[in-house]
C-alpha atoms as a PDB file:
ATOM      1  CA  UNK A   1     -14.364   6.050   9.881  1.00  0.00           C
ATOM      2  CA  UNK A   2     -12.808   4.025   7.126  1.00  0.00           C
ATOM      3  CA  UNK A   3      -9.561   4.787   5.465  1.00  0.00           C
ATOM      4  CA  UNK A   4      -8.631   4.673   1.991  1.00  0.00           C
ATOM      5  CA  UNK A   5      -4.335   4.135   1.553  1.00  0.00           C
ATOM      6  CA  UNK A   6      -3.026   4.522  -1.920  1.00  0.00           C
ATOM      7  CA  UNK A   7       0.593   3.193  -1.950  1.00  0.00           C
ATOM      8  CA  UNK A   8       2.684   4.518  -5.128  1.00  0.00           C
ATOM      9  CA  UNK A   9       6.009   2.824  -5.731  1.00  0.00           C
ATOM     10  CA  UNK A  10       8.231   2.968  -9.642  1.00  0.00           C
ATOM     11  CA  UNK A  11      10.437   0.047  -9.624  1.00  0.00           C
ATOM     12  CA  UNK A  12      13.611  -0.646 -11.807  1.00  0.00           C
ATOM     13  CA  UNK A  13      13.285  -2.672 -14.927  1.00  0.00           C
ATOM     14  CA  UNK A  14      13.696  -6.450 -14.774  1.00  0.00           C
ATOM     15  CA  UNK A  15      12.723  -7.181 -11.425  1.00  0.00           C
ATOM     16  CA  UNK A  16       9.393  -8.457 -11.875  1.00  0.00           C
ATOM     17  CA  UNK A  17       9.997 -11.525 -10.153  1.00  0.00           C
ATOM     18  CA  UNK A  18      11.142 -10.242  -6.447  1.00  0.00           C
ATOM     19  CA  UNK A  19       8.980  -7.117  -6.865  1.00  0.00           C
ATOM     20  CA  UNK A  20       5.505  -9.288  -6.847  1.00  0.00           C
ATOM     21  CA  UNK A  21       6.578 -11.977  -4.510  1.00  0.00           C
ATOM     22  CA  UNK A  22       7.183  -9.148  -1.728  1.00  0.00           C
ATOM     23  CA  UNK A  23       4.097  -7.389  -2.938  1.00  0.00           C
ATOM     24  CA  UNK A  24       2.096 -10.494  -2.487  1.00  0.00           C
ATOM     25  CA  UNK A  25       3.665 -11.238   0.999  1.00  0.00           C
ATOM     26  CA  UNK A  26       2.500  -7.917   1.853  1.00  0.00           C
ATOM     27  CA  UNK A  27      -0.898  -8.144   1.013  1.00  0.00           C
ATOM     28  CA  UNK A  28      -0.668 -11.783   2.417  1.00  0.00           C
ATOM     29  CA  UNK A  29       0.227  -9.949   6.053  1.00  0.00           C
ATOM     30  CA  UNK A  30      -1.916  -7.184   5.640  1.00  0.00           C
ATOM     31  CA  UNK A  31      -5.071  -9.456   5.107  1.00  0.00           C
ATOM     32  CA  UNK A  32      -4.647 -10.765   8.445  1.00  0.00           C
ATOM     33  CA  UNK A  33      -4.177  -7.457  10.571  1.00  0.00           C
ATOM     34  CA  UNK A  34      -7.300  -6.556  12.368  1.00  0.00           C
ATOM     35  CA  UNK A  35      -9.324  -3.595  10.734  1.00  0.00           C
ATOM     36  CA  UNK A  36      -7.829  -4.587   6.774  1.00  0.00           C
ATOM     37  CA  UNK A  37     -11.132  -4.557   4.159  1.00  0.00           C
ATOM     38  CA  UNK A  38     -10.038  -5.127   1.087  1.00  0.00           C
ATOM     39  CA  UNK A  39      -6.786  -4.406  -1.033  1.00  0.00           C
ATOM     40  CA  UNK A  40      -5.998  -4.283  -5.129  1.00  0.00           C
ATOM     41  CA  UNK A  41      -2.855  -3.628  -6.654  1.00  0.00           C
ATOM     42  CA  UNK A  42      -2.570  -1.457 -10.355  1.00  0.00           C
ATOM     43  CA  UNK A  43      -0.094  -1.735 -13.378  1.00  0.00           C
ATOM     44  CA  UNK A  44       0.002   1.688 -15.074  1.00  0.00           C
ATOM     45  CA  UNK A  45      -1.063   0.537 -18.716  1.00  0.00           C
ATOM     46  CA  UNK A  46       1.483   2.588 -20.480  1.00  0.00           C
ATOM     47  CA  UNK A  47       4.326   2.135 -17.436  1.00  0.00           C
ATOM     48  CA  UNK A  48       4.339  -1.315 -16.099  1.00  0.00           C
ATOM     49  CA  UNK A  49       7.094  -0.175 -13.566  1.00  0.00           C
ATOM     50  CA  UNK A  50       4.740   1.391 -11.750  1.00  0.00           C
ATOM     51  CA  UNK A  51       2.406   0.169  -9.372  1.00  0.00           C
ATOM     52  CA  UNK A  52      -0.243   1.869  -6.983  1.00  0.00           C
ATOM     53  CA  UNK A  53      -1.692  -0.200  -4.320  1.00  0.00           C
ATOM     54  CA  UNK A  54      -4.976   0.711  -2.766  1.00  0.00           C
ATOM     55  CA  UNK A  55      -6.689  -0.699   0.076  1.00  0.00           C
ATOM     56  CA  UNK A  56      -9.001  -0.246   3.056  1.00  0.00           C
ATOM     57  CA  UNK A  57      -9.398  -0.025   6.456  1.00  0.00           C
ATOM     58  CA  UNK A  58     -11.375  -0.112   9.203  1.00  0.00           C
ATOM     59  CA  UNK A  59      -9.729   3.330  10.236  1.00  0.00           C
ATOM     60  CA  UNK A  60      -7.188   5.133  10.387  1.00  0.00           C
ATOM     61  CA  UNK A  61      -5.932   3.662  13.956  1.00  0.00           C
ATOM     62  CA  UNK A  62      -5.730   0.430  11.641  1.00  0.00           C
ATOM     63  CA  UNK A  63      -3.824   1.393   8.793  1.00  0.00           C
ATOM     64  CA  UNK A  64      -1.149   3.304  10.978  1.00  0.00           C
ATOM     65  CA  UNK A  65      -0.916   0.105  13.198  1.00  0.00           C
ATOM     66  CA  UNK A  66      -0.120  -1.953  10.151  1.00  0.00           C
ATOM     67  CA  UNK A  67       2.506   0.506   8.475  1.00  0.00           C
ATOM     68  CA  UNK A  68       4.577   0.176  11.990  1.00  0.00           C
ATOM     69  CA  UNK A  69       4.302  -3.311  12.089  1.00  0.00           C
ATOM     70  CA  UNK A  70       8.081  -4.376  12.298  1.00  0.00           C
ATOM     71  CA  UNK A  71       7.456  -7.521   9.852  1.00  0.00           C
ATOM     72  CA  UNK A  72       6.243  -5.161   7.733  1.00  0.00           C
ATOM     73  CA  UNK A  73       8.896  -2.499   7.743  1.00  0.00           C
ATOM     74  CA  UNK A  74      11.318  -5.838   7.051  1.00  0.00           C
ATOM     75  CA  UNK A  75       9.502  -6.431   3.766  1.00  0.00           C
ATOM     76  CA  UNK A  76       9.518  -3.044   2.665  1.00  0.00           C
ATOM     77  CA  UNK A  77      13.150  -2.676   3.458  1.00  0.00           C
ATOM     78  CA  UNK A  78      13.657  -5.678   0.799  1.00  0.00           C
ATOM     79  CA  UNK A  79      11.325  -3.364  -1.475  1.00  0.00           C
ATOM     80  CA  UNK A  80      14.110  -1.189  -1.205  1.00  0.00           C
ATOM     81  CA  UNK A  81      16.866  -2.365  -3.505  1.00  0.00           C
ATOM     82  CA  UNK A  82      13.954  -2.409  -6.033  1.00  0.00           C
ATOM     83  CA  UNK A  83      12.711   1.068  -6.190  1.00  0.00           C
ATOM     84  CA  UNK A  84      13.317   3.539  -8.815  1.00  0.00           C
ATOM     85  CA  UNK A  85      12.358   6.304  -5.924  1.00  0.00           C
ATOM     86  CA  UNK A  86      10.837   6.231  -2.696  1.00  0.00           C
ATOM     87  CA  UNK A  87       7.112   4.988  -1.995  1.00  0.00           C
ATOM     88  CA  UNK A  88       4.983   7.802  -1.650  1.00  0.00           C
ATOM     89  CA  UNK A  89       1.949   7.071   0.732  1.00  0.00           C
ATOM     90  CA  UNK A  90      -1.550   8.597   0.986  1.00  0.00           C
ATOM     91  CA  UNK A  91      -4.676   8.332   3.394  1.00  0.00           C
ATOM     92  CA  UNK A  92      -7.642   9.299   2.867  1.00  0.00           C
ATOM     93  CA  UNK A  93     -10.898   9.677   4.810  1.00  0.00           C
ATOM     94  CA  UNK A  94     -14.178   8.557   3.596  1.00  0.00           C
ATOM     95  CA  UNK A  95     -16.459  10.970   4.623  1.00  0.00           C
ATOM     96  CA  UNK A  96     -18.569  14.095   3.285  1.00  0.00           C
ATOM     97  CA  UNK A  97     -18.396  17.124   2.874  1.00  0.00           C
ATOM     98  CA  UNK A  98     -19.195  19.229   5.999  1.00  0.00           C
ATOM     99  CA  UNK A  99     -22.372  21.520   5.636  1.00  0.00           C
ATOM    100  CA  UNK A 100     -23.214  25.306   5.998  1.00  0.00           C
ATOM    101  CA  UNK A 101     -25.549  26.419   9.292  1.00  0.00           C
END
């Protein structure tokens, strides 16, 4: 069933720069992993330091494949240093609601 990861992170002020070349190398790696659909990343409109990143998978077998990946754990270690607090990660199911008998 596919997964839907929203990826919160509140960086410091005047790192713009380093923030969106690691966020683009992410997505960059993420579009090749087997099971990735899609990905966007958001600007809150009234607090550009924050970012949410939402994409989709295949399933959730995927997604938790990709967050282990160890060249991916390397990038979000540089993420690190930039972070007003740490990334806060959600997964969600797509799926309905399950019915009465």
């Amino acid at each position: 069933m596919a997964v839907k990861v929203l990826i919160k992170r509140r960086f410091k002020e005047g790192k713009d720069k380093e923030v969106f070349a690691l966020l683009n190398k992410l997505r960059a790696e993420a579009m090749l992993q087997t099971g990735y659909i899609t990905g966007e990343s958001l600007i809150k409109h009234d607090d550009p330091q924050k970012i949410l990143v939402i994409s989709t998978w295949h399933s959730m077998e995927n997604w938790l494949k990709w967050r282990e990946d160890p060249g991916r754990k390397a990038t979000e270690a540089m993420l690190q240093q930039y972070l007003e607090k740490p990334t806060e990660h959600e997964a969600y199911v797509f799926g309905t609601y399950p019915t009465k008998k």
